[in-house]
C-alpha atoms as a PDB file:
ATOM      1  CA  UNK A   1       0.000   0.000   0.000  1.00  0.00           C
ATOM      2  CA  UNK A   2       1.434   3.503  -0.970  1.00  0.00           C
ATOM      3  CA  UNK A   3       2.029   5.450   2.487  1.00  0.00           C
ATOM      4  CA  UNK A   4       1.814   9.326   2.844  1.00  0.00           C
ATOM      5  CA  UNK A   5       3.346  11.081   5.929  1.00  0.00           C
ATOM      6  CA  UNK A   6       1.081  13.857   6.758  1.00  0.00           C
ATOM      7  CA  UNK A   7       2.879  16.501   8.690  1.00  0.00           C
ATOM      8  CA  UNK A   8       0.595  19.799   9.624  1.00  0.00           C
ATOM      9  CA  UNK A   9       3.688  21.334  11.714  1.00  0.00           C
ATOM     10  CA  UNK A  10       2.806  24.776  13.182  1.00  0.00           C
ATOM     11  CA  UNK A  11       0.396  27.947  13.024  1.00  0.00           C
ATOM     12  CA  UNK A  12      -1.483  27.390   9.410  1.00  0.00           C
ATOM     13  CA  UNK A  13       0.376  24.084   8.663  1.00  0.00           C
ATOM     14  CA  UNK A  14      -2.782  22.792  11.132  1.00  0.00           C
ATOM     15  CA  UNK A  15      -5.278  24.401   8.988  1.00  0.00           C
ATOM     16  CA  UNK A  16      -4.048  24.224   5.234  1.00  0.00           C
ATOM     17  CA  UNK A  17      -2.412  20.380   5.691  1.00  0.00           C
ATOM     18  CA  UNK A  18      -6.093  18.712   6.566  1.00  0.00           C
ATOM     19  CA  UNK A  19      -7.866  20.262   4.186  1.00  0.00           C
ATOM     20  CA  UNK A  20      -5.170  19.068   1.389  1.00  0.00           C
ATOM     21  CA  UNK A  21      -4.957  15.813   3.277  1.00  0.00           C
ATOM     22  CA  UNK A  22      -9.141  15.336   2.976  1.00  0.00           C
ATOM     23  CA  UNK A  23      -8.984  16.201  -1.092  1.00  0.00           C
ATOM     24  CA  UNK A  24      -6.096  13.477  -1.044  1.00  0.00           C
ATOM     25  CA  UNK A  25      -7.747  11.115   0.816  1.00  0.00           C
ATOM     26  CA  UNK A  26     -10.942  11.645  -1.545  1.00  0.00           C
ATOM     27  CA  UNK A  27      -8.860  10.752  -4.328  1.00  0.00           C
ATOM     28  CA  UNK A  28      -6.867   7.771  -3.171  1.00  0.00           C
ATOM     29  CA  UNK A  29      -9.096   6.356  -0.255  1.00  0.00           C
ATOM     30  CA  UNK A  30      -6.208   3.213  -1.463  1.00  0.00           C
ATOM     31  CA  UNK A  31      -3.355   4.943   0.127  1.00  0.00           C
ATOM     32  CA  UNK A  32      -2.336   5.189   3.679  1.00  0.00           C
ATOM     33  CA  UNK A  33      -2.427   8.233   5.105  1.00  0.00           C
ATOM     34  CA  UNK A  34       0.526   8.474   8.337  1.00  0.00           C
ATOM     35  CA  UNK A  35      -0.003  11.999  10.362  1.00  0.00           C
ATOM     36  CA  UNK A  36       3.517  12.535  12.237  1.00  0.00           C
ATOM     37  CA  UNK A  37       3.628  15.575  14.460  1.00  0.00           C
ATOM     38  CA  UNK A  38       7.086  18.004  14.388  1.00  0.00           C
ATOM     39  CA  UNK A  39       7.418  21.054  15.133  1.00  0.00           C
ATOM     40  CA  UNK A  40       7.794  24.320  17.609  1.00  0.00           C
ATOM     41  CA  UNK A  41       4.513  23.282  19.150  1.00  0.00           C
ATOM     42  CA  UNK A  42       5.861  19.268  19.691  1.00  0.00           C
ATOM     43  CA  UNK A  43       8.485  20.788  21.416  1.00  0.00           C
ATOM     44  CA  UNK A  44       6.789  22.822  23.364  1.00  0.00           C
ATOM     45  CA  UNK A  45       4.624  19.921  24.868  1.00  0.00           C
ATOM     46  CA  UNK A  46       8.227  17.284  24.802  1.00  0.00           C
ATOM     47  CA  UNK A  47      11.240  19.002  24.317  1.00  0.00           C
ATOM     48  CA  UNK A  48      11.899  17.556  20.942  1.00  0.00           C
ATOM     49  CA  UNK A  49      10.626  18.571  17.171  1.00  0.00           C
ATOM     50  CA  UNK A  50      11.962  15.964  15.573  1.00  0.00           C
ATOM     51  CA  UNK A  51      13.882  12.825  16.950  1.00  0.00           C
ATOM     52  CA  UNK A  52      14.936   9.681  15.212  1.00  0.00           C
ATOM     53  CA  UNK A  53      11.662   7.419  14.986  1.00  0.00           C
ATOM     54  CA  UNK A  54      10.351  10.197  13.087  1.00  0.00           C
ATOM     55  CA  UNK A  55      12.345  10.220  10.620  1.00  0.00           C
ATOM     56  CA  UNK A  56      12.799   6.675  10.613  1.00  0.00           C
ATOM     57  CA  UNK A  57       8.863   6.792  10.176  1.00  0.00           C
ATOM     58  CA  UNK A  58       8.588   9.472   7.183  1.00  0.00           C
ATOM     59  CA  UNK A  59      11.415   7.608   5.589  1.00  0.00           C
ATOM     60  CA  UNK A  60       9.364   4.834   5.332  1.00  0.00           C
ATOM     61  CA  UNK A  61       6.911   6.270   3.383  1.00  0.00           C
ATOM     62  CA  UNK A  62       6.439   6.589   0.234  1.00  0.00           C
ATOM     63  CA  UNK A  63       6.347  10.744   0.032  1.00  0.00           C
ATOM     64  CA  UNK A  64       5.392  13.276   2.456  1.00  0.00           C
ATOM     65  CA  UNK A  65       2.983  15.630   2.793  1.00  0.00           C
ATOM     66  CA  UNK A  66       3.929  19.021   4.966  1.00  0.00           C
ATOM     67  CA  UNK A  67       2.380  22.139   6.487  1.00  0.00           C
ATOM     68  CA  UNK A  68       5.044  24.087   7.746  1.00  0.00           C
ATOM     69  CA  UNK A  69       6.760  24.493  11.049  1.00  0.00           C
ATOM     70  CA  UNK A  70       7.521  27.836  13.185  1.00  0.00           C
ATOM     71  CA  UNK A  71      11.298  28.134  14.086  1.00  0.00           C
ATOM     72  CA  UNK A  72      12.047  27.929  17.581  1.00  0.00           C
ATOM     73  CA  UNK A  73      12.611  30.967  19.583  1.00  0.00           C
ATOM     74  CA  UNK A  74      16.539  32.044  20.512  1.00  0.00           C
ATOM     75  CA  UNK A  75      17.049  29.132  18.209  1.00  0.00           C
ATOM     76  CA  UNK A  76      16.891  26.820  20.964  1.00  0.00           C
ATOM     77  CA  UNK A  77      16.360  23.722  18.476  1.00  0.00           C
ATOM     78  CA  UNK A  78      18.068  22.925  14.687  1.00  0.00           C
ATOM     79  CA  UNK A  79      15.630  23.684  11.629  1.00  0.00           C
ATOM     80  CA  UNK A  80      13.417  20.967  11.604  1.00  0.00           C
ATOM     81  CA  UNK A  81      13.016  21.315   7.793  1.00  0.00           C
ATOM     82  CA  UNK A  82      16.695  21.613   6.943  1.00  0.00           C
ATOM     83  CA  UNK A  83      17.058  18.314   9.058  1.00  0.00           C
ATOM     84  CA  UNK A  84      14.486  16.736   7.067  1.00  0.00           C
ATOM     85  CA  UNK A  85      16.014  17.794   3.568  1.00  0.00           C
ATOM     86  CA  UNK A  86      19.590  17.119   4.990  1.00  0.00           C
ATOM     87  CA  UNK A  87      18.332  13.189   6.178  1.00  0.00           C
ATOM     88  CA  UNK A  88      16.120  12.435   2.847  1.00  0.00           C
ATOM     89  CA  UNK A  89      18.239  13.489   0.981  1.00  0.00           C
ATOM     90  CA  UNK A  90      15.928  16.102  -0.285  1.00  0.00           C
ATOM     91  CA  UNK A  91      18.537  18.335  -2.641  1.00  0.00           C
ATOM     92  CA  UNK A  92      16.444  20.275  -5.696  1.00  0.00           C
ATOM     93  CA  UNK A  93      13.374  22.271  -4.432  1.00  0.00           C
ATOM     94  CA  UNK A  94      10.696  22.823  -7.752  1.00  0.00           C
ATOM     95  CA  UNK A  95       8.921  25.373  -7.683  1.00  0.00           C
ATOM     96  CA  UNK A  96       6.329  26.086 -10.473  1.00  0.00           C
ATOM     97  CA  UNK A  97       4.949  29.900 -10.832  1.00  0.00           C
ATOM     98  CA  UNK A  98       1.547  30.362 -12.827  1.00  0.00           C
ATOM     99  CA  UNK A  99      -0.720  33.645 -13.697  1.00  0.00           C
ATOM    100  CA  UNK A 100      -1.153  36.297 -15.981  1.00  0.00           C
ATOM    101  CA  UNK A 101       1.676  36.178 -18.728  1.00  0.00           C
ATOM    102  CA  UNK A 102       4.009  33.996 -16.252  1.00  0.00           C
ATOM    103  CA  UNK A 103       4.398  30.062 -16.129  1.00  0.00           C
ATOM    104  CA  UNK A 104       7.706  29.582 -15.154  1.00  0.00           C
ATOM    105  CA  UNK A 105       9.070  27.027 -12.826  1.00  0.00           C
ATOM    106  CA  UNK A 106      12.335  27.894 -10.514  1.00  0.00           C
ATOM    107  CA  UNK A 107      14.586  24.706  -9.794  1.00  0.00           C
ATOM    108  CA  UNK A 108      16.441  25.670  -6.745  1.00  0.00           C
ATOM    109  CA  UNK A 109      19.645  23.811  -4.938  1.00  0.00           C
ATOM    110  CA  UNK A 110      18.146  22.979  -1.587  1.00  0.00           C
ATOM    111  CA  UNK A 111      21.128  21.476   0.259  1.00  0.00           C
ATOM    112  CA  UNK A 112      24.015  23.631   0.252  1.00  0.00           C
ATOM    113  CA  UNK A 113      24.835  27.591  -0.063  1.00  0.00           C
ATOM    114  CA  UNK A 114      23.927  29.423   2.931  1.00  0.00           C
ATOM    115  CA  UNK A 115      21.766  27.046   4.227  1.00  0.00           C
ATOM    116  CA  UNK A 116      24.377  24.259   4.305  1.00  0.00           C
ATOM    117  CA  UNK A 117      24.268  24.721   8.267  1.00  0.00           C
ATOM    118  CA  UNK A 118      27.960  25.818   8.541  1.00  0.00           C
ATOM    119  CA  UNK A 119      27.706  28.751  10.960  1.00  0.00           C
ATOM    120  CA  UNK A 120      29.360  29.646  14.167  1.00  0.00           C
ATOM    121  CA  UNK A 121      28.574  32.651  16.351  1.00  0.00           C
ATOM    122  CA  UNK A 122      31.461  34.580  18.287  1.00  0.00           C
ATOM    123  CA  UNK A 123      32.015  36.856  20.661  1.00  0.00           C
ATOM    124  CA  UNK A 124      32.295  39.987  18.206  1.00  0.00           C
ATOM    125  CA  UNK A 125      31.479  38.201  14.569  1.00  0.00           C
ATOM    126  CA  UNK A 126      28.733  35.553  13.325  1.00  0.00           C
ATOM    127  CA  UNK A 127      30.097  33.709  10.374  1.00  0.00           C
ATOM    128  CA  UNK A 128      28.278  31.182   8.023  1.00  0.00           C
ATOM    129  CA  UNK A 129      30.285  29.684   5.471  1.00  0.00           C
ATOM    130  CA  UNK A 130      28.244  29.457   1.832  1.00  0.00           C
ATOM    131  CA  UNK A 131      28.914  26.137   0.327  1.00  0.00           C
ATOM    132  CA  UNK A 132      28.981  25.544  -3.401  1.00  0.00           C
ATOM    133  CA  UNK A 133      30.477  22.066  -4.628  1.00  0.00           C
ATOM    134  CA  UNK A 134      30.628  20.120  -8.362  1.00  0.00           C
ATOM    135  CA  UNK A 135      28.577  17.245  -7.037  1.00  0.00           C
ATOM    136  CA  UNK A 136      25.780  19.478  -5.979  1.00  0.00           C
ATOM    137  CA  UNK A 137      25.935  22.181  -8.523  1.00  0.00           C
ATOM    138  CA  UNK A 138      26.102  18.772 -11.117  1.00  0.00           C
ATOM    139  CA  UNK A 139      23.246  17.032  -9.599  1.00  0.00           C
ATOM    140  CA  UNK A 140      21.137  19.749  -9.515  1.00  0.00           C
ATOM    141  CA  UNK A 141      22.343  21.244 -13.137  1.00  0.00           C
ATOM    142  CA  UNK A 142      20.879  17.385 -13.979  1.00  0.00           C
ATOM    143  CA  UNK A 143      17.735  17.956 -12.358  1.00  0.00           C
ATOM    144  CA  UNK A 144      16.618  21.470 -14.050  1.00  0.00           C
ATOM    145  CA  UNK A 145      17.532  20.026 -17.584  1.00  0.00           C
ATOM    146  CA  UNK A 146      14.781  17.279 -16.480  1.00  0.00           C
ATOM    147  CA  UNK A 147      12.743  19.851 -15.753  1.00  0.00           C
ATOM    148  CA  UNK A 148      13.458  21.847 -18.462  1.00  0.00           C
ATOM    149  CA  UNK A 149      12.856  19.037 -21.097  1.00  0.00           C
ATOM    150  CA  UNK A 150      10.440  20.164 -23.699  1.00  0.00           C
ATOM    151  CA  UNK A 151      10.242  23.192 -22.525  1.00  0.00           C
ATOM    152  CA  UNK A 152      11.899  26.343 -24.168  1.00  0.00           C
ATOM    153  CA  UNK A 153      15.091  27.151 -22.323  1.00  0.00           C
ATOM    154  CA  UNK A 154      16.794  26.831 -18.881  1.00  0.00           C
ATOM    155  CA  UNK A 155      18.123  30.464 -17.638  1.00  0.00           C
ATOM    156  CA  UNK A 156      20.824  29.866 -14.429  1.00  0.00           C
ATOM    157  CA  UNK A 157      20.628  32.759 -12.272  1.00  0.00           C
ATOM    158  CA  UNK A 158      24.028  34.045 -10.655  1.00  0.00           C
ATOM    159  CA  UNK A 159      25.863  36.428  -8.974  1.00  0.00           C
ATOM    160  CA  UNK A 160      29.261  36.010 -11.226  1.00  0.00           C
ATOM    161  CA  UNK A 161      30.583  39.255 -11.671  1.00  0.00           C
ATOM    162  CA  UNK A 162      31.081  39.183  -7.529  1.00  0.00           C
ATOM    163  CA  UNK A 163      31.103  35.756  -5.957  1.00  0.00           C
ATOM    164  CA  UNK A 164      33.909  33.103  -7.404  1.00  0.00           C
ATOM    165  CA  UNK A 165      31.388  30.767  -5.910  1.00  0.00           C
ATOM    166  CA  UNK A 166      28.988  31.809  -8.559  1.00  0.00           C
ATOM    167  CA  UNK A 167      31.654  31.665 -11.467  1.00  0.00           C
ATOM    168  CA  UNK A 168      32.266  28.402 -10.578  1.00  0.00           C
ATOM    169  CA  UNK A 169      28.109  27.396 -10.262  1.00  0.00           C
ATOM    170  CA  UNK A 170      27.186  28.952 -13.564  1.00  0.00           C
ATOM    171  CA  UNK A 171      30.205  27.005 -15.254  1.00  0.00           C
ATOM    172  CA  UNK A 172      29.278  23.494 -13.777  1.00  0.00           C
ATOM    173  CA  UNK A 173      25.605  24.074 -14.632  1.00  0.00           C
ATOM    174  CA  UNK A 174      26.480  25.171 -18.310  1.00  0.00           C
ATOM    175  CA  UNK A 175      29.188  22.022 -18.796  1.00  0.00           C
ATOM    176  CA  UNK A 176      25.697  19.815 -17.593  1.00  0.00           C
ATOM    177  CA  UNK A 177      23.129  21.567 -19.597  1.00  0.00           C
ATOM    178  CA  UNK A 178      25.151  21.111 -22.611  1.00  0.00           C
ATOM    179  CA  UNK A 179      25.777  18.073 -22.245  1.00  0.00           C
ATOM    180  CA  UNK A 180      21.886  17.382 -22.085  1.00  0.00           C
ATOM    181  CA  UNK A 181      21.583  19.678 -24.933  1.00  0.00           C
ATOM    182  CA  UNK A 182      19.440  21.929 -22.894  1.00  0.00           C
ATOM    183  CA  UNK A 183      19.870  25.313 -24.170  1.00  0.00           C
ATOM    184  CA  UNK A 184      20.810  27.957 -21.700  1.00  0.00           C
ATOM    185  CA  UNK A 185      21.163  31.761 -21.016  1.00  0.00           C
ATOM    186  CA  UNK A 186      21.964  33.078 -17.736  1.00  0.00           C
ATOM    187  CA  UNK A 187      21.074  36.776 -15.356  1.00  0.00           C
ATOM    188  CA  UNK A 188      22.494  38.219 -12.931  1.00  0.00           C
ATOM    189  CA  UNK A 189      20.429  37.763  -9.772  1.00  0.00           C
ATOM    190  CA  UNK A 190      19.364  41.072  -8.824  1.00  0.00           C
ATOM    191  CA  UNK A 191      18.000  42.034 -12.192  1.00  0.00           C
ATOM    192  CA  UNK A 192      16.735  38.701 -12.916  1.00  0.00           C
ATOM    193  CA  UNK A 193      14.139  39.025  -9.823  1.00  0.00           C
ATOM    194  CA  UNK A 194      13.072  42.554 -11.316  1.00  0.00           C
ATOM    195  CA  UNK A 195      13.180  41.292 -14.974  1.00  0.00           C
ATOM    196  CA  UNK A 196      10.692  38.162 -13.486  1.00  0.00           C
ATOM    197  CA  UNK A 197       8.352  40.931 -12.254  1.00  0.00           C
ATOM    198  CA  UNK A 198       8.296  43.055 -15.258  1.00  0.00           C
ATOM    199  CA  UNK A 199       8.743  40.225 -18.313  1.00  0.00           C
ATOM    200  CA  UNK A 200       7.572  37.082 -16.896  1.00  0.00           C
ATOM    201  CA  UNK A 201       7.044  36.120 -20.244  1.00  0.00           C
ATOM    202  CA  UNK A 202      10.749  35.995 -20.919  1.00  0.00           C
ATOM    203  CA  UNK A 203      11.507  32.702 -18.809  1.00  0.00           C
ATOM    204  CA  UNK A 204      10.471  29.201 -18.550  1.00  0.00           C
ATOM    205  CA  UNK A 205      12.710  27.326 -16.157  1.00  0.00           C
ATOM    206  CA  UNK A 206      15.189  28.843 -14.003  1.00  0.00           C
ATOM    207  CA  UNK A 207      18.487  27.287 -12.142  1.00  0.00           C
ATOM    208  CA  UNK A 208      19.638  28.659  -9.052  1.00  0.00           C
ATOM    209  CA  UNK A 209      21.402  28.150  -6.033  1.00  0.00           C
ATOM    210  CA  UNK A 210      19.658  27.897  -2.509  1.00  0.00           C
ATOM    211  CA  UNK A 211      19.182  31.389  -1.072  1.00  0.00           C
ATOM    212  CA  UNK A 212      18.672  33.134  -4.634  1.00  0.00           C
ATOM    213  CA  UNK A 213      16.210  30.613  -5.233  1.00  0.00           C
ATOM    214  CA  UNK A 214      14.472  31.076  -1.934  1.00  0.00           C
ATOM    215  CA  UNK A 215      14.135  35.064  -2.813  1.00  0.00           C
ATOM    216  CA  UNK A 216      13.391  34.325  -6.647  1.00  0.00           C
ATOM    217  CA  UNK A 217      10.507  31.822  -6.097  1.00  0.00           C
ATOM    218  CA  UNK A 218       8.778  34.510  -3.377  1.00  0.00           C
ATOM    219  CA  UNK A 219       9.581  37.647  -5.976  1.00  0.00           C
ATOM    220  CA  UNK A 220       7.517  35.606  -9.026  1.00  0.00           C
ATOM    221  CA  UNK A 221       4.499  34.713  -6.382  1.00  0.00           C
ATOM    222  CA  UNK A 222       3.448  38.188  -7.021  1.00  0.00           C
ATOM    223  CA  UNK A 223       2.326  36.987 -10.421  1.00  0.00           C
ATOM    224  CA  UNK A 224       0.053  34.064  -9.208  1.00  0.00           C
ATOM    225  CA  UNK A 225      -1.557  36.196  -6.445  1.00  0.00           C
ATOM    226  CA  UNK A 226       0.841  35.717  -3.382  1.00  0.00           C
ATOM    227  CA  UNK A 227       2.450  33.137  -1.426  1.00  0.00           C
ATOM    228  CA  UNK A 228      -0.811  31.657  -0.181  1.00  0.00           C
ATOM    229  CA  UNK A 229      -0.974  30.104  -4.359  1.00  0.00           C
ATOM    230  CA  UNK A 230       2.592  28.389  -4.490  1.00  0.00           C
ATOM    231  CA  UNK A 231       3.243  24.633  -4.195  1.00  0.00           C
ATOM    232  CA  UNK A 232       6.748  23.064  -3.540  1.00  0.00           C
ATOM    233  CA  UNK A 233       8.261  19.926  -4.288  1.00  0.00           C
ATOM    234  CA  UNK A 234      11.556  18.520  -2.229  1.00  0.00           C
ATOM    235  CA  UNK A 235      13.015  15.387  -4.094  1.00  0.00           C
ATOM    236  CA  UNK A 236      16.001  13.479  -4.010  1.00  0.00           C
ATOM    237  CA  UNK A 237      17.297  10.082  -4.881  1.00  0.00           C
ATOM    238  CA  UNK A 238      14.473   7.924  -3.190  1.00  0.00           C
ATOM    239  CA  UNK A 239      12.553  10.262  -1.180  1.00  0.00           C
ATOM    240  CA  UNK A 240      10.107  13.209  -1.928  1.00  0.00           C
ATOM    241  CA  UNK A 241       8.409  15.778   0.144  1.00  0.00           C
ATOM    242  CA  UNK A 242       5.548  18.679  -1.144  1.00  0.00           C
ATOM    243  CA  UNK A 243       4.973  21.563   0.867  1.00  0.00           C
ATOM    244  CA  UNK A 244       3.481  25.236   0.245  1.00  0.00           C
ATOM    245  CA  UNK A 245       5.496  27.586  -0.009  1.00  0.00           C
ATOM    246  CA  UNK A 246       4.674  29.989   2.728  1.00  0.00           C
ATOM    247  CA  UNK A 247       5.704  29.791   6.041  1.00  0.00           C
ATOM    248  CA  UNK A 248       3.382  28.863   9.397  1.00  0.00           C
ATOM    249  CA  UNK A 249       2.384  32.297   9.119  1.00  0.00           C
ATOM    250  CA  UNK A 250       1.334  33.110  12.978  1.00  0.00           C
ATOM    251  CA  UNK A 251      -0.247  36.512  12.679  1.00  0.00           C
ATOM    252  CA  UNK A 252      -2.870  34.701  11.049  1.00  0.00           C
ATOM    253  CA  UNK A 253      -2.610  31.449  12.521  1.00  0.00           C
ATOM    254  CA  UNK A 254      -5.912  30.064  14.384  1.00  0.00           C
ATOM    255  CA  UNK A 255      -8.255  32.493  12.422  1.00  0.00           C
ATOM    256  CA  UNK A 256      -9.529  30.080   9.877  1.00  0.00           C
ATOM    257  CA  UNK A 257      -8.554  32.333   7.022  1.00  0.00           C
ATOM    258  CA  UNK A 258      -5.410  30.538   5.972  1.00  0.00           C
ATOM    259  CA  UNK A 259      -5.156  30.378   1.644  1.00  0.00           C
ATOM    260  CA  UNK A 260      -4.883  26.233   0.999  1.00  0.00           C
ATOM    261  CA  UNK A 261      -4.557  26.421  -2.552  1.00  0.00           C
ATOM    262  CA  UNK A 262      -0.896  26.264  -2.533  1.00  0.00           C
ATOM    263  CA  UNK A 263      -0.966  23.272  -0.230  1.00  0.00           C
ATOM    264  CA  UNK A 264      -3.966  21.428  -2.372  1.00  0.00           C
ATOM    265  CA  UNK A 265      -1.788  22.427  -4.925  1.00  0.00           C
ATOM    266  CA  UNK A 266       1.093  20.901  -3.245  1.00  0.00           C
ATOM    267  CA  UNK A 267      -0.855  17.481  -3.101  1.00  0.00           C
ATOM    268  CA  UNK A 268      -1.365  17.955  -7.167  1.00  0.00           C
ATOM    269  CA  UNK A 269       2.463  17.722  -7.606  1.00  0.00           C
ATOM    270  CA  UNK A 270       2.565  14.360  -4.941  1.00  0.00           C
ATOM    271  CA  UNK A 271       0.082  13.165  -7.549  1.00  0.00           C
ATOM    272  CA  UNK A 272       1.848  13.818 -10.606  1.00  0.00           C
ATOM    273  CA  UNK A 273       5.072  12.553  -8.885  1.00  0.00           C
ATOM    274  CA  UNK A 274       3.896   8.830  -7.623  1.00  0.00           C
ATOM    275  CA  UNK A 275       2.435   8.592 -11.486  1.00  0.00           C
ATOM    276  CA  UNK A 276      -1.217   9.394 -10.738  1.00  0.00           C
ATOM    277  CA  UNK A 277      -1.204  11.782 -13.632  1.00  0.00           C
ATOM    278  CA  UNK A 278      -5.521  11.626 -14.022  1.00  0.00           C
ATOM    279  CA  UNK A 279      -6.016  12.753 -10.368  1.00  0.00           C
ATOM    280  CA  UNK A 280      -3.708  15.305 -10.163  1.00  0.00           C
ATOM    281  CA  UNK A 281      -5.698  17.044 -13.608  1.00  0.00           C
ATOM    282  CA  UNK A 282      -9.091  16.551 -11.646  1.00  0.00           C
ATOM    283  CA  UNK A 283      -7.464  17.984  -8.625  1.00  0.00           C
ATOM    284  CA  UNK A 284      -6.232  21.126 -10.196  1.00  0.00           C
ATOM    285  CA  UNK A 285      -9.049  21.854 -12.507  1.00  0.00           C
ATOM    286  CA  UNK A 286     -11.224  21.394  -9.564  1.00  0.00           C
ATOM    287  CA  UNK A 287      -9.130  24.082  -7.818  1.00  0.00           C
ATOM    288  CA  UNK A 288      -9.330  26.144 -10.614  1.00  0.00           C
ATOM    289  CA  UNK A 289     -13.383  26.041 -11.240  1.00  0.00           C
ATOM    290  CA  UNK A 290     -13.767  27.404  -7.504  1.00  0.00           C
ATOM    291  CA  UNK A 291     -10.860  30.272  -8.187  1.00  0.00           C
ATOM    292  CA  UNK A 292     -12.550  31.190 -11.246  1.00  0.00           C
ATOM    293  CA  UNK A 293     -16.180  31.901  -9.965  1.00  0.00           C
ATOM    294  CA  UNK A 294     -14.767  34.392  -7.221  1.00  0.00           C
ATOM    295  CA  UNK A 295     -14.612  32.312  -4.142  1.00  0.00           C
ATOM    296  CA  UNK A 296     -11.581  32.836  -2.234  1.00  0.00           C
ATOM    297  CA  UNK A 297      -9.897  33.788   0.905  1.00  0.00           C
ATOM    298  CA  UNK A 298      -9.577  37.271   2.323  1.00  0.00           C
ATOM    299  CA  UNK A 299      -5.427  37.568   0.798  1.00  0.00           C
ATOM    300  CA  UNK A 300      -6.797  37.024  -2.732  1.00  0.00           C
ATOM    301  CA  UNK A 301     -10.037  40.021  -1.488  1.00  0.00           C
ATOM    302  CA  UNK A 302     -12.465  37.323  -0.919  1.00  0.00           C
ATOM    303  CA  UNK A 303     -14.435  36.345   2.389  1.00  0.00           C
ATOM    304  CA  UNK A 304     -14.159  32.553   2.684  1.00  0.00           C
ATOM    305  CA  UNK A 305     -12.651  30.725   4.831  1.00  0.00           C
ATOM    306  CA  UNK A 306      -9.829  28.123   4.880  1.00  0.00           C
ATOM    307  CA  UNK A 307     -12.395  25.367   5.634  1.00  0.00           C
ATOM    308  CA  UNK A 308     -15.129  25.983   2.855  1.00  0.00           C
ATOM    309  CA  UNK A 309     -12.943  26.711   0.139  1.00  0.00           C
ATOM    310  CA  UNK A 310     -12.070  23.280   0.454  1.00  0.00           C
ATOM    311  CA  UNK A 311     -15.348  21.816   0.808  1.00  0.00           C
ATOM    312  CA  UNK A 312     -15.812  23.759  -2.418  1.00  0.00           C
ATOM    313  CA  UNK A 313     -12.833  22.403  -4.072  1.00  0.00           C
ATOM    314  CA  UNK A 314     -14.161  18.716  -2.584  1.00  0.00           C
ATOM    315  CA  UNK A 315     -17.625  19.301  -4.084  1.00  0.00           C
ATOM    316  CA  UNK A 316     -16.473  19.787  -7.207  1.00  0.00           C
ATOM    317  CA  UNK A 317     -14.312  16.518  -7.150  1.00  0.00           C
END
């Protein structure tokens, strides 16, 4: 039997994840849904947000499903999502952008650069060391041009003309994509997120490393309406994990007015990756019908709430 973990995490993880979990569950009453708490508020209640069995247990499984999860305050725990990427294995981060004139998808290096965990704090400095290496910048060079197949191009966004580290990513990732026989261009980061904004129309997929990708992928959610739209998914080698984009979001957290389109959109892309290709079309046309009459929540100007847009997105299933 194919098993989903279901982690809601924190603040609108709780509200977003079982409404995306319900629409799953509609669709594949055949698969096993496993709910696995982590988070700020586990540890709260234990003193742990993630320990081994957990990730013993999500391992197990056959992709996960995740809310998001608040970071602990004074940073009195690790990230619990870089753990999880770091122990799956979890190294390119896809992140598809649609609305208006844009329909790009931003393929971003989720293991190393800044967020590669190599920081140290001292008594008059805080360093953290940004981490760029061949295997990485190869592996994930090798996942945009699968991406990018049959698509129109694959643009690598850089920082080159400053950072050696960036000379040395966009030349890895152009050795791979021509080797694929993916054609290429490349930007400079900083007018590649204002280019995004003004010509969406210009890109298709886009390679980056992790932090640039991070900003890039929130810059072009301005063209499908706002964080609240935007699916993720995490893969690697043998494991996969879909989340939306935006955080736990706690000003907003407990009102019932939480967007779930991005993470119903988020179980679209779990379908499309475990091969369920006709479910995932129902799933996002049905998401689309109740968009397209008006019916949303208060970011997008509407009045409903979390819960009954997706009973509306259900109904229409």
């Amino acid at each position: 039997m194919t098993r989903i973990a279901v982690v809601e995490g924190d603040g609108i993880g709780r509200e977003v994840i079982p409404v995306a979990a319900e629409a799953l569950r509609l669709l594949r009453p055949d698969w096993d849904q496993v709910p696995v708490e982590l988070g700020l508020e586990r540890w709260r209640r234990t003193g742990t947000a993630v320990d081994e069995k957990d990730l013993d247990l999500v391992s197990s499984c056959d992709a996960v499903l995740f809310g998001a999860v608040s970071s602990a305050p004074h940073g009195e725990y690790p990230s619990v999502v870089l753990r999880l990427r770091r122990e799956l294995g979890l190294f390119a981060n896809i992140r598809p952008v649609r609305g208006g004139a844009c329909d790009l998808i931003v393929v971003r290096e989720n293991s190393e650069g800044l967020y590669a965990g190599r920081e140290r704090i001292e008594a008059d400095r805080a360093c953290t060391e940004r981490v760029i290496t061949r295997a990485g910048t190869e592996r994930i060079a090798r996942a945009a041009c699968r991406v990018a197949a049959g698509r129109r191009k694959l643009t690598i966004g850089h920082k080159a003309n400053v950072l050696a580290a960036d000379r040395f990513f966009l030349e890895i990732a152009r050795d791979v994509a021509s080797g694929e026989g993916v054609p290429t261009d490349d930007a400079f980061i900083d007018a590649l997120c204002l280019d995004v904004l003004c010509r969406p129309e210009r890109y298709d997929v886009i390679l980056v490393e992790n932090m640039f990708g991070d900003i890039l992928s929130d810059v072009a959610a301005y063209h499908a309406g706002g964080l609240g739209l935007l699916p993720s998914a995490n893969l690697g080698e043998r494991h996969a994990l879909f989340e939306p984009v935006h955080g736990s979001a706690p000003d907003i957290a407990g009102r019932g007015i939480a967007n779930p389109v991005a993470a119903l959109r988020s179980v679209v892309m779990l379908l499309e990756h475990l091969g369920d290709l006709p479910d995932a079309t129902r799933l996002d046309a049905a998401i689309e019908r109740v968009l397209a009459r008006g019916f949303v929540t208060p970011d997008l100007g509407g009045t409903a709430s979390t819960i009954a847009f997706g009973t509306a997105v259900v109904a229409g299933l």
